[in-house]
Structure formats: structure tokens, C-alpha cells
PDB file of N, CA and C in Angstrom:
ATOM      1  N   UNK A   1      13.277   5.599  -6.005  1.00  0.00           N
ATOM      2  CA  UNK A   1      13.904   4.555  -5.213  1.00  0.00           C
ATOM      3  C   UNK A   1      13.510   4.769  -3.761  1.00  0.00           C
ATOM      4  N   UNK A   2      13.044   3.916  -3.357  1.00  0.00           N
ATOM      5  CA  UNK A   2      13.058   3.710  -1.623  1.00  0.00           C
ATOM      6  C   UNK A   2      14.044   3.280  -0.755  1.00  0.00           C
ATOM      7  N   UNK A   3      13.801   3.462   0.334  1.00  0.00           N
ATOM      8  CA  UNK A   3      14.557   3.326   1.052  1.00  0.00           C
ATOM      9  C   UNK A   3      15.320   1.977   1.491  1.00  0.00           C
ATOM     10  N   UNK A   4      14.470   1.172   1.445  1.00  0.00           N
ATOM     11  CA  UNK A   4      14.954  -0.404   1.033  1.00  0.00           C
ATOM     12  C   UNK A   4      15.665  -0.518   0.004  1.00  0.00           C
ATOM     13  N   UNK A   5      15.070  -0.052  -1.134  1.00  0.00           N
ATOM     14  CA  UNK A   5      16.360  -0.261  -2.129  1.00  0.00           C
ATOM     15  C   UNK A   5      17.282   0.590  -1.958  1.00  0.00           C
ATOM     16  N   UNK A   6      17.480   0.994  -1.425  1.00  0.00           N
ATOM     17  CA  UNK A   6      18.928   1.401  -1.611  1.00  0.00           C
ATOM     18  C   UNK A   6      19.602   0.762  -0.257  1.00  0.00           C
ATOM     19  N   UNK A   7      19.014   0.195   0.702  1.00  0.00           N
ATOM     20  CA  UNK A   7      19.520  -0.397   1.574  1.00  0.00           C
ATOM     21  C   UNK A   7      19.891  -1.827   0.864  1.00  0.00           C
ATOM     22  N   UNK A   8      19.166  -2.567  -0.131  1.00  0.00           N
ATOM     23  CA  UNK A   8      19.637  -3.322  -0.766  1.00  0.00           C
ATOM     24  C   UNK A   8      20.822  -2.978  -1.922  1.00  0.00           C
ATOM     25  N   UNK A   9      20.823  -2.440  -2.087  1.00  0.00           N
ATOM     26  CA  UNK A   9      21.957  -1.918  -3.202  1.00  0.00           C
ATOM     27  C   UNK A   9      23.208  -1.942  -2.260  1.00  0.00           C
ATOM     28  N   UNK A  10      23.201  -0.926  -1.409  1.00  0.00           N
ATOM     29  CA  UNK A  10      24.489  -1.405  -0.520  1.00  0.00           C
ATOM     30  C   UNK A  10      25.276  -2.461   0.239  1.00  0.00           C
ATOM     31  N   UNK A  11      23.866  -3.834   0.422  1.00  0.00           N
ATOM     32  CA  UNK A  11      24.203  -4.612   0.737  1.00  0.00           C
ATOM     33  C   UNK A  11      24.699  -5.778  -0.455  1.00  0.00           C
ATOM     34  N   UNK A  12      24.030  -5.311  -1.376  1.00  0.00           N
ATOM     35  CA  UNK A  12      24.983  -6.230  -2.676  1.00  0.00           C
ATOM     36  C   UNK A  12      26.136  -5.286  -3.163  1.00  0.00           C
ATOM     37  N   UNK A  13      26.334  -4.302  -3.228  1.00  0.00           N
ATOM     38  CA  UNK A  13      27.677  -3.869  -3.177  1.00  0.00           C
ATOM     39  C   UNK A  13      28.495  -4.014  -2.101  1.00  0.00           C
ATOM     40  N   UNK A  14      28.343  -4.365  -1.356  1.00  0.00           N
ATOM     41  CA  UNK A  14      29.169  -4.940  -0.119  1.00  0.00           C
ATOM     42  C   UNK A  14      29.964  -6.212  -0.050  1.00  0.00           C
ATOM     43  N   UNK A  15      28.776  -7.070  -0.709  1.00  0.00           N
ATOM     44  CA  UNK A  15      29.104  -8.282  -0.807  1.00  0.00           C
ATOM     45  C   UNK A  15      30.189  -8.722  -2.413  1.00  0.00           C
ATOM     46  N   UNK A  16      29.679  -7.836  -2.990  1.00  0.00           N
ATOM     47  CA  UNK A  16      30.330  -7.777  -4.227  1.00  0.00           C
ATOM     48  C   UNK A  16      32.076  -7.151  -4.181  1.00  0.00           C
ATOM     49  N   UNK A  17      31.807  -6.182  -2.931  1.00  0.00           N
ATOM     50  CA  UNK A  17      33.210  -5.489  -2.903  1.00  0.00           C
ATOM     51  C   UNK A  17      34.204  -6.195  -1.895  1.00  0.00           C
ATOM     52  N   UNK A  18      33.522  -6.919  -1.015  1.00  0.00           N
ATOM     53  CA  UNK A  18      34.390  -7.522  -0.104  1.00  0.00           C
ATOM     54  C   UNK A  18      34.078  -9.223  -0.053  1.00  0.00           C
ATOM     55  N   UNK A  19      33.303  -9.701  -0.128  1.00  0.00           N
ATOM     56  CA  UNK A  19      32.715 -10.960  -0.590  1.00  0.00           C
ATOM     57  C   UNK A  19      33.267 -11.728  -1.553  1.00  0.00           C
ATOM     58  N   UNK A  20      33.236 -11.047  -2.436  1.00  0.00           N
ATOM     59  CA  UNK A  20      33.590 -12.131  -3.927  1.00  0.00           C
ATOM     60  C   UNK A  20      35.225 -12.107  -4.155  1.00  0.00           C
ATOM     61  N   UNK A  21      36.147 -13.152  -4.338  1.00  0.00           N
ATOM     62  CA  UNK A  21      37.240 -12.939  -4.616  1.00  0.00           C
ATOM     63  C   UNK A  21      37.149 -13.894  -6.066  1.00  0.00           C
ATOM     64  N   UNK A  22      37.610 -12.478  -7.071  1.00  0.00           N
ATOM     65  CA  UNK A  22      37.673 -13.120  -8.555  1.00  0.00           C
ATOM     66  C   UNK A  22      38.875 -12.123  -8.735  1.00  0.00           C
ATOM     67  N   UNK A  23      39.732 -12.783  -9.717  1.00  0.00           N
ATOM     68  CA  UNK A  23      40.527 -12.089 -10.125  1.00  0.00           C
ATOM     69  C   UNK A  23      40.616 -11.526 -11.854  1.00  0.00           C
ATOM     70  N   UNK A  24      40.481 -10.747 -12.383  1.00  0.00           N
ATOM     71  CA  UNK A  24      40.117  -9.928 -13.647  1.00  0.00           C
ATOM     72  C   UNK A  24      40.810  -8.948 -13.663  1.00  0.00           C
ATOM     73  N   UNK A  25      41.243  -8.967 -15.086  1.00  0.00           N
ATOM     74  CA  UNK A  25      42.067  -7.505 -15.354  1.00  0.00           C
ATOM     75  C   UNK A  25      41.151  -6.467 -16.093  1.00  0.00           C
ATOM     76  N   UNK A  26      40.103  -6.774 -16.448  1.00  0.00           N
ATOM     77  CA  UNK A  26      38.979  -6.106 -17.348  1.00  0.00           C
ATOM     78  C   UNK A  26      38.006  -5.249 -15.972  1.00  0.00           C
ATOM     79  N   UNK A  27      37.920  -6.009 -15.204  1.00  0.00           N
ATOM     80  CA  UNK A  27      36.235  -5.307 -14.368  1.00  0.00           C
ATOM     81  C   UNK A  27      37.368  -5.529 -13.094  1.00  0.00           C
ATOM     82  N   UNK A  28      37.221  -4.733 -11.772  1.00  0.00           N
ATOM     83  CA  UNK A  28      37.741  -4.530 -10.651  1.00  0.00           C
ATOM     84  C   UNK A  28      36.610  -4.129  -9.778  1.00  0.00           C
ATOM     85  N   UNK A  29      35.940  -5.878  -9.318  1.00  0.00           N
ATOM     86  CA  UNK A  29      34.951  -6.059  -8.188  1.00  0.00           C
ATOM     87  C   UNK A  29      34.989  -4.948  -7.588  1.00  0.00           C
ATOM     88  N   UNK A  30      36.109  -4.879  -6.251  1.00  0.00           N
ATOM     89  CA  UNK A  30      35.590  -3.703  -5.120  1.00  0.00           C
ATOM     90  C   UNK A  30      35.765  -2.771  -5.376  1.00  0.00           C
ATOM     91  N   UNK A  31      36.301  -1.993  -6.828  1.00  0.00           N
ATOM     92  CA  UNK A  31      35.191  -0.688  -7.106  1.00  0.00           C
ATOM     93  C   UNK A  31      34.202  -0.776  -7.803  1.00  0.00           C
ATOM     94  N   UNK A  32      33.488  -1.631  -8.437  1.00  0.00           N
ATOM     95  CA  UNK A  32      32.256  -1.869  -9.044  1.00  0.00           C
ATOM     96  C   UNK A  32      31.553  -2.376  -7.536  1.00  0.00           C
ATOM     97  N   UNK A  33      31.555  -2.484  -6.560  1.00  0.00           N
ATOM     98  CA  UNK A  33      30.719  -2.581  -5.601  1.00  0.00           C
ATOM     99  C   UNK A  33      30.533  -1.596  -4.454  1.00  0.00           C
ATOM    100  N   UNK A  34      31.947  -0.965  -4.631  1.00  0.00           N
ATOM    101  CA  UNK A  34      31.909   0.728  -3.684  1.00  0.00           C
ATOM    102  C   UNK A  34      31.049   1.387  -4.945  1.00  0.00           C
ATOM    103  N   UNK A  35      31.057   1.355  -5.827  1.00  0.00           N
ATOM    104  CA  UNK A  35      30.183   2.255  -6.922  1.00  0.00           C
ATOM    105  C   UNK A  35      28.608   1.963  -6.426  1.00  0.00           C
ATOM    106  N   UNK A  36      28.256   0.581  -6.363  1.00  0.00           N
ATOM    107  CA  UNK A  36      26.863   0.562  -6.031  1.00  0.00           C
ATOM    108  C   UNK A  36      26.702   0.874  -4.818  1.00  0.00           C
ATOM    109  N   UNK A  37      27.340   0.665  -3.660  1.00  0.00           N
ATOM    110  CA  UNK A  37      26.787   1.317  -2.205  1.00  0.00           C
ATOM    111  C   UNK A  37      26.717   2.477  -2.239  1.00  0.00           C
ATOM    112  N   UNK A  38      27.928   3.534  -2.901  1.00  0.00           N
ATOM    113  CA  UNK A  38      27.353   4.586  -2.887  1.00  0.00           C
ATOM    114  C   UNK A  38      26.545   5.092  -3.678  1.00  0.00           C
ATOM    115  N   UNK A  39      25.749   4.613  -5.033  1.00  0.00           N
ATOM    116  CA  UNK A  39      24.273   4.631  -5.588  1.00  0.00           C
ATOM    117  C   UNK A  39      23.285   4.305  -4.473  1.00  0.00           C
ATOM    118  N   UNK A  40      23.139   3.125  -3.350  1.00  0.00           N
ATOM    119  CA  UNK A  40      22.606   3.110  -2.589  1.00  0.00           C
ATOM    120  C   UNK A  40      22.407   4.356  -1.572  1.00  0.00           C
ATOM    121  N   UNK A  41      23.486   4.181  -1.080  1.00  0.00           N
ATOM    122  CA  UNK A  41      23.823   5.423  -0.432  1.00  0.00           C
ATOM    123  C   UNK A  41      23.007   7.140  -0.612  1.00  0.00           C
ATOM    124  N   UNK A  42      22.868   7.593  -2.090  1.00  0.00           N
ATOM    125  CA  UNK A  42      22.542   8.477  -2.887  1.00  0.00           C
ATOM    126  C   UNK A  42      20.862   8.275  -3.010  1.00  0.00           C
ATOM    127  N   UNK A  43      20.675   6.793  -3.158  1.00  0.00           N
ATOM    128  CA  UNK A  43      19.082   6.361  -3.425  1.00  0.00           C
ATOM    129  C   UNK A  43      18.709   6.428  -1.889  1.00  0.00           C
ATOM    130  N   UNK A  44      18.962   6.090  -0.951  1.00  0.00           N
ATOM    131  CA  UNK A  44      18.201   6.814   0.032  1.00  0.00           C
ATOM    132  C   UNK A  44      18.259   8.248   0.618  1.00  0.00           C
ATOM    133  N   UNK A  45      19.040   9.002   0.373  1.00  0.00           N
ATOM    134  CA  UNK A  45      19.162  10.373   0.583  1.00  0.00           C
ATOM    135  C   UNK A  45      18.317  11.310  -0.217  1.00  0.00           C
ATOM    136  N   UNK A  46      18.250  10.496  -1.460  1.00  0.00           N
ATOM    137  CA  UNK A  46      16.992  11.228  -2.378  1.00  0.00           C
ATOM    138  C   UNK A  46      16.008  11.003  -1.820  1.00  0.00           C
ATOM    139  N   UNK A  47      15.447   9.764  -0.927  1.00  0.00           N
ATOM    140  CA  UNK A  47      13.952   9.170  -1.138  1.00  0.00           C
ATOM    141  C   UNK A  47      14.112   9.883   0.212  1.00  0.00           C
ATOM    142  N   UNK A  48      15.039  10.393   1.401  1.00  0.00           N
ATOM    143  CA  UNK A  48      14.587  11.067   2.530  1.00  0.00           C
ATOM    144  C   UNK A  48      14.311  12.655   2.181  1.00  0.00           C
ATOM    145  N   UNK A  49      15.353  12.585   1.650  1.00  0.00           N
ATOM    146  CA  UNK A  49      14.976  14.660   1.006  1.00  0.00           C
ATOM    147  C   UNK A  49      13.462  14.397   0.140  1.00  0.00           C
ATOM    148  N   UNK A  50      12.807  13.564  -0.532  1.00  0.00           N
ATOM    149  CA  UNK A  50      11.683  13.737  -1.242  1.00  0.00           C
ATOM    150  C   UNK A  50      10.544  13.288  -0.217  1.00  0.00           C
ATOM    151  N   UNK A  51      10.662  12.618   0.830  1.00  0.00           N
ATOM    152  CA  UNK A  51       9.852  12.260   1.882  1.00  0.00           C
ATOM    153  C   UNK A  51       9.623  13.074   2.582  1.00  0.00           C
ATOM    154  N   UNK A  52      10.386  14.230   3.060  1.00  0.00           N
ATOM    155  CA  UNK A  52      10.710  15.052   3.883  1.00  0.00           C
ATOM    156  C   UNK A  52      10.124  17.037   3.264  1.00  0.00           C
ATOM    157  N   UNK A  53      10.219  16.961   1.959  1.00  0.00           N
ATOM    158  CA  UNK A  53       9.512  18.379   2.003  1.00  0.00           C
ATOM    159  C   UNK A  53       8.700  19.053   2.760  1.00  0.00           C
ATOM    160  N   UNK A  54       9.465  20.750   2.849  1.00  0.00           N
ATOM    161  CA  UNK A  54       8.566  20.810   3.921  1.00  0.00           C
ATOM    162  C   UNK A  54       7.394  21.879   3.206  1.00  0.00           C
ATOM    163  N   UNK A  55       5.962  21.898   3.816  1.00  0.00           N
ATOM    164  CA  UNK A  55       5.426  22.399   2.676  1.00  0.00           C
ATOM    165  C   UNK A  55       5.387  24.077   3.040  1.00  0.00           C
ATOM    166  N   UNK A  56       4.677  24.943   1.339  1.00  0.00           N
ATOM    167  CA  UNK A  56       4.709  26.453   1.922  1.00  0.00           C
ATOM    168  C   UNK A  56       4.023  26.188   3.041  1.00  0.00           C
ATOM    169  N   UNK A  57       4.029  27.840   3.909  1.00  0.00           N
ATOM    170  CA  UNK A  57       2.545  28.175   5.334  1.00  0.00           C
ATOM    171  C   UNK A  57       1.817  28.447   4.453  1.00  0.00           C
ATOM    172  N   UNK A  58       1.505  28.762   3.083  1.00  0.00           N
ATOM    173  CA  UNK A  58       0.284  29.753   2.690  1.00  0.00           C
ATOM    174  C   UNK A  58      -0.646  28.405   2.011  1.00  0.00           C
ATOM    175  N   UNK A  59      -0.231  27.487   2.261  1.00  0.00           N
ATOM    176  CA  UNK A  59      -0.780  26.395   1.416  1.00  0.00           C
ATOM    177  C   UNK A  59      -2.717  26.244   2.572  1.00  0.00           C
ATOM    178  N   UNK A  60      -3.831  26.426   1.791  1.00  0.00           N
ATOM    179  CA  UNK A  60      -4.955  26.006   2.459  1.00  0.00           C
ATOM    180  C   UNK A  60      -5.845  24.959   2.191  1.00  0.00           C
ATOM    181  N   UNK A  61      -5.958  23.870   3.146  1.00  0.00           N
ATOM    182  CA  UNK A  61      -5.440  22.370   3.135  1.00  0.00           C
ATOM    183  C   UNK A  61      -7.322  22.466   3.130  1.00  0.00           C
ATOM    184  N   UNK A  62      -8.053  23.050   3.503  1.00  0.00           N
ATOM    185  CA  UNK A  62      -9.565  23.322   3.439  1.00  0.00           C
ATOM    186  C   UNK A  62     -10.589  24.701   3.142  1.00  0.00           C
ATOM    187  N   UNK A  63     -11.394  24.656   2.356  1.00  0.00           N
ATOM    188  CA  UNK A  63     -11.741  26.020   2.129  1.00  0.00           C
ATOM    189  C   UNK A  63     -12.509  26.382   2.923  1.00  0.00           C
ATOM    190  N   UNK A  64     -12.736  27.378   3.679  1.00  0.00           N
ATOM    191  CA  UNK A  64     -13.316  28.175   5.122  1.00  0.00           C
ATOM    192  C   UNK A  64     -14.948  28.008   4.722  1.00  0.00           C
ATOM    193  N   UNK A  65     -15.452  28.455   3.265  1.00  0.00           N
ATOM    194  CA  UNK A  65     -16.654  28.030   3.175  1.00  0.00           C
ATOM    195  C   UNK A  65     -17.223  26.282   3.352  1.00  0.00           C
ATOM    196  N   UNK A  66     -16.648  25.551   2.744  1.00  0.00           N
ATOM    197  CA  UNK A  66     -16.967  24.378   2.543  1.00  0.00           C
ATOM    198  C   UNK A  66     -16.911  23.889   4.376  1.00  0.00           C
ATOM    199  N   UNK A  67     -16.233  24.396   4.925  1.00  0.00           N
ATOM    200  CA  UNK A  67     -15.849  24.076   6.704  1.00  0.00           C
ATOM    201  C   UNK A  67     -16.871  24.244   7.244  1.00  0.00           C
ATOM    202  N   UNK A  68     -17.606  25.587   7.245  1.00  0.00           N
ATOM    203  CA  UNK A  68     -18.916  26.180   7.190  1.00  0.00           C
ATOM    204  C   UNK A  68     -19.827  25.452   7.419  1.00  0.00           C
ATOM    205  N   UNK A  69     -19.843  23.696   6.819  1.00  0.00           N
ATOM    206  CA  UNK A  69     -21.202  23.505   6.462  1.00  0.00           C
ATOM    207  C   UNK A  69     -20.965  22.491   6.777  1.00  0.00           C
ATOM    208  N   UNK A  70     -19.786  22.212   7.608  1.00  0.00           N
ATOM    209  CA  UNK A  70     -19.770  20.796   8.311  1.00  0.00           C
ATOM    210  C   UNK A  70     -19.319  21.220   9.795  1.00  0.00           C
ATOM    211  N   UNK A  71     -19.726  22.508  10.057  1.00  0.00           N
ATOM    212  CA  UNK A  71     -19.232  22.857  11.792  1.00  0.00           C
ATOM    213  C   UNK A  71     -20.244  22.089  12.515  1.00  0.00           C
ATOM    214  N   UNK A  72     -19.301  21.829  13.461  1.00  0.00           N
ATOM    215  CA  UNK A  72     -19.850  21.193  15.279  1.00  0.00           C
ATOM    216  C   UNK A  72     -20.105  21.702  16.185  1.00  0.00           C
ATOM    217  N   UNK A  73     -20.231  22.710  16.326  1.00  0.00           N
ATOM    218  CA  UNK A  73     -20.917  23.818  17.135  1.00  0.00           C
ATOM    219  C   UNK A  73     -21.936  23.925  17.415  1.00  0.00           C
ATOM    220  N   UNK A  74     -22.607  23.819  18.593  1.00  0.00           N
ATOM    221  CA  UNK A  74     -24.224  23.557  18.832  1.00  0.00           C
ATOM    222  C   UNK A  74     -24.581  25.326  18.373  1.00  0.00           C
ATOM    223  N   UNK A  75     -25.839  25.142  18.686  1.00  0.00           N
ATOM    224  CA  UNK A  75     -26.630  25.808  18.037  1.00  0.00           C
ATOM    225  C   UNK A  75     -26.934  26.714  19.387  1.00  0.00           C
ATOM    226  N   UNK A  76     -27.119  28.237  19.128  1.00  0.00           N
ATOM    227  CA  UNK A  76     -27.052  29.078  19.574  1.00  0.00           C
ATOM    228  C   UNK A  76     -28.890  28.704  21.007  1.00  0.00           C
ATOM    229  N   UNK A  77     -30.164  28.530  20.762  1.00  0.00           N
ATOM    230  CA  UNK A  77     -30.771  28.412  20.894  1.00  0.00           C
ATOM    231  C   UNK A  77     -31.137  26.724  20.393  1.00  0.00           C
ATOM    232  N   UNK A  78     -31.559  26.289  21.073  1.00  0.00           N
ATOM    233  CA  UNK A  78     -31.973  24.636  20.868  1.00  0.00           C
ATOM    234  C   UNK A  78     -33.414  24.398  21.136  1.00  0.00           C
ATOM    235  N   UNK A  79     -34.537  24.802  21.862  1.00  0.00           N
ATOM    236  CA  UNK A  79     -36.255  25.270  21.777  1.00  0.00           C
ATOM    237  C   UNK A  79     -36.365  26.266  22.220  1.00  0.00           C
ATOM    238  N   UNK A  80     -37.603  26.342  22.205  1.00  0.00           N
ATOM    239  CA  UNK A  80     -38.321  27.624  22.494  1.00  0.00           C
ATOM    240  C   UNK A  80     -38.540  27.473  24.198  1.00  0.00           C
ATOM    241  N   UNK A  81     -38.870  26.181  24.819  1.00  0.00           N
ATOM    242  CA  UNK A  81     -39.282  25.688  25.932  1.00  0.00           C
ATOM    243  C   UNK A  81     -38.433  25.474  26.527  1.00  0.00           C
ATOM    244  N   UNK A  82     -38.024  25.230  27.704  1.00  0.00           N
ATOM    245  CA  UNK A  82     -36.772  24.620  28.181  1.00  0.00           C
ATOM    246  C   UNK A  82     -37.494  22.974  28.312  1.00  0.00           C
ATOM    247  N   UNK A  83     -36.442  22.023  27.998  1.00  0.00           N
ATOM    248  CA  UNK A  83     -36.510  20.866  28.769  1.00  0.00           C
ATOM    249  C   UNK A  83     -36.772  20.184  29.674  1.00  0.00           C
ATOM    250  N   UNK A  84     -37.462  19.643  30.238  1.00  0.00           N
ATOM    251  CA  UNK A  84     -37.554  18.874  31.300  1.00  0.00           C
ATOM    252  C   UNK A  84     -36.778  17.584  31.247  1.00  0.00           C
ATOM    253  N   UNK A  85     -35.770  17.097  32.009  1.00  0.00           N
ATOM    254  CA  UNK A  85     -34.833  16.053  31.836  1.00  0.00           C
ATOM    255  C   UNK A  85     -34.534  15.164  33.060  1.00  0.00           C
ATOM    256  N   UNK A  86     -35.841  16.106  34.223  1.00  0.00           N
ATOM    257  CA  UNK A  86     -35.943  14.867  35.527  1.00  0.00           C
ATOM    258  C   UNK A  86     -36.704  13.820  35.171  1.00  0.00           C
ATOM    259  N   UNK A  87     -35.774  12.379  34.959  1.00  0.00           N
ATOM    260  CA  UNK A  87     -36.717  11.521  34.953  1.00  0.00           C
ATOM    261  C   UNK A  87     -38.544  11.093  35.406  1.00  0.00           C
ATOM    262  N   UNK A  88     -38.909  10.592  34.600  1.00  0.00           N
ATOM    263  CA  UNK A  88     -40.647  10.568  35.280  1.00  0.00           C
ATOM    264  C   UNK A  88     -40.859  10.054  36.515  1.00  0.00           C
ATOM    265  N   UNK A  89     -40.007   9.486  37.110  1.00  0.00           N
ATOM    266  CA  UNK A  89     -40.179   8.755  38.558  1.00  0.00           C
ATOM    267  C   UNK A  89     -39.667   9.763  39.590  1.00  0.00           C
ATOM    268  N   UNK A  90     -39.037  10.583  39.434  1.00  0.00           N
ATOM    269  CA  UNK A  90     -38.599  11.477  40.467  1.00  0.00           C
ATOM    270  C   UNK A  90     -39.598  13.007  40.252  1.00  0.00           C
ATOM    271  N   UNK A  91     -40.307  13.589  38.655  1.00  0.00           N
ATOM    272  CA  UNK A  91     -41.014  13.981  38.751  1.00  0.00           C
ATOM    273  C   UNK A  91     -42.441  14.773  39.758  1.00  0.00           C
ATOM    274  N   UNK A  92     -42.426  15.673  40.294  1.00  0.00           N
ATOM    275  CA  UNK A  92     -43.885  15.905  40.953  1.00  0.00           C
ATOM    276  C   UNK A  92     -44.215  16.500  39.990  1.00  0.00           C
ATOM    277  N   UNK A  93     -45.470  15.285  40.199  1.00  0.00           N
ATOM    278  CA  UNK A  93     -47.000  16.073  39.522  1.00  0.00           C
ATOM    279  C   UNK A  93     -47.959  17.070  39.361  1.00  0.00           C
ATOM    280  N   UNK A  94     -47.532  18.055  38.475  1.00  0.00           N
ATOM    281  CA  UNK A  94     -48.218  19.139  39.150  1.00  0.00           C
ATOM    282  C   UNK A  94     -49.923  19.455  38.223  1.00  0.00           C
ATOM    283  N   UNK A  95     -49.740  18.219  37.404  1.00  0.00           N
ATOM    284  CA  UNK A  95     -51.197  18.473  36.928  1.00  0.00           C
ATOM    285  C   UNK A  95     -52.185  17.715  38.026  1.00  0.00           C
ATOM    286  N   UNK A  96     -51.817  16.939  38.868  1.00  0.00           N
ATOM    287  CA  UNK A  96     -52.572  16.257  40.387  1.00  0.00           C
ATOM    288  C   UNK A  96     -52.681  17.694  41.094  1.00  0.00           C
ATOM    289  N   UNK A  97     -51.582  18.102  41.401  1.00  0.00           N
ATOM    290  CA  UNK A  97     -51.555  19.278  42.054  1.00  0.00           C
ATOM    291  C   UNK A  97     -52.634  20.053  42.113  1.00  0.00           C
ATOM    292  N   UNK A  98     -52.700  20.762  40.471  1.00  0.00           N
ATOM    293  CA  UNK A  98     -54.032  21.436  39.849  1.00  0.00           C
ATOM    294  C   UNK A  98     -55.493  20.844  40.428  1.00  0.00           C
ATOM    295  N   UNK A  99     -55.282  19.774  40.054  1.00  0.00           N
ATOM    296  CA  UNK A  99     -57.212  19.120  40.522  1.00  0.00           C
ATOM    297  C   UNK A  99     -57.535  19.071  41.479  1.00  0.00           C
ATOM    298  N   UNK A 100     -56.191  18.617  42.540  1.00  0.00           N
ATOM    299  CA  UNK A 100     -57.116  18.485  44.165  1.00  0.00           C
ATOM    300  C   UNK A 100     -56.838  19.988  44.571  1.00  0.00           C
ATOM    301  N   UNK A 101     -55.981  21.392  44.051  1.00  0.00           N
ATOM    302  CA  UNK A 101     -56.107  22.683  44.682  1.00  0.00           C
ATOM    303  C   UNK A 101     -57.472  23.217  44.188  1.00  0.00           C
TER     304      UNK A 101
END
């Protein structure tokens, strides 16, 4: 049961317990409708205690190998060369350099 239902359950036992005026000597409305609010009542307290577990610490939600092999961690060494990353327009030329020295 969810939580709606049992919010519905209480609201038709409500209406049933204070709402309806019938008179019967066999069935007695407003405790057949305090009976269902507090089933309501009971149906959401279950569905919060079952929503709510809390889990063990020892529980391991990923295995350390399988993690392994999807790490994000750059890489210790990335070339052999270093980079050059000054754009070509700001660049000096040093193979010009070479020909006219």
C-alpha cells in the first residue's frame, strides 16, 4: 500500500464515519469507518517504515576492480615531447631563424 492509499482510505472512512447518517442495528457506520482510517492510518506507516530502510555500512554498491577500468584520472605521462599550444600566429619561427643564421 502507498501512501495515497492510505490517505484515501482515511478519507473514505471519514466520510463514512461522520458523513453518512443511516440508522442500522446490524452494521454501526462510525466504527466501520474509524476501522478504515485507522487501516489507512497503519497503510501509510508501513509504506514509510518500508520506504525508509536504512541500509547495512558493509553493503558494496561497486566492485573496486570493475571501478578500475572506468577511472578518470589522467594519465601519469601524456607524450614523450612536450606540447606546443602557442597558437601559430603568435608563434616565432625558428626554422626562418635557422636559414638566415
Amino acid at each position: 500500500m502507498r501512501i495515497g492509499a492510505g490517505i484515501a482510505l482515511i478519507v473514505v472512512g471519514a466520510i463514512i464515519a461522520f458523513a453518512v447518517r443511516d440508522t442500522s442495528d446490524t452494521l454501526n457506520l462510525t466504527a466501520l469507518g474509524i476501522i478504515i482510517m485507522l487501516g489507512g492510518a497503519a497503510g501509510i506507516w508501513v509504506s514509510y517504515r518500508l520506504a525508509n530502510t536504512r541500509r547495512r555500512g558493509d553493503v558494496t554498491v561497486i566492485d573496486p576492480e570493475v571501478e578500475k577500468q572506468y577511472t578518470t584520472a589522467p594519465r601519469k605521462q601524456v607524450a614523450d615531447q612536450p606540447i606546443d599550444v602557442t597558437p601559430t600566429h603568435l608563434r616565432d619561427d625558428r626554422s626562418r631563424n635557422f636559414k638566415s643564421g
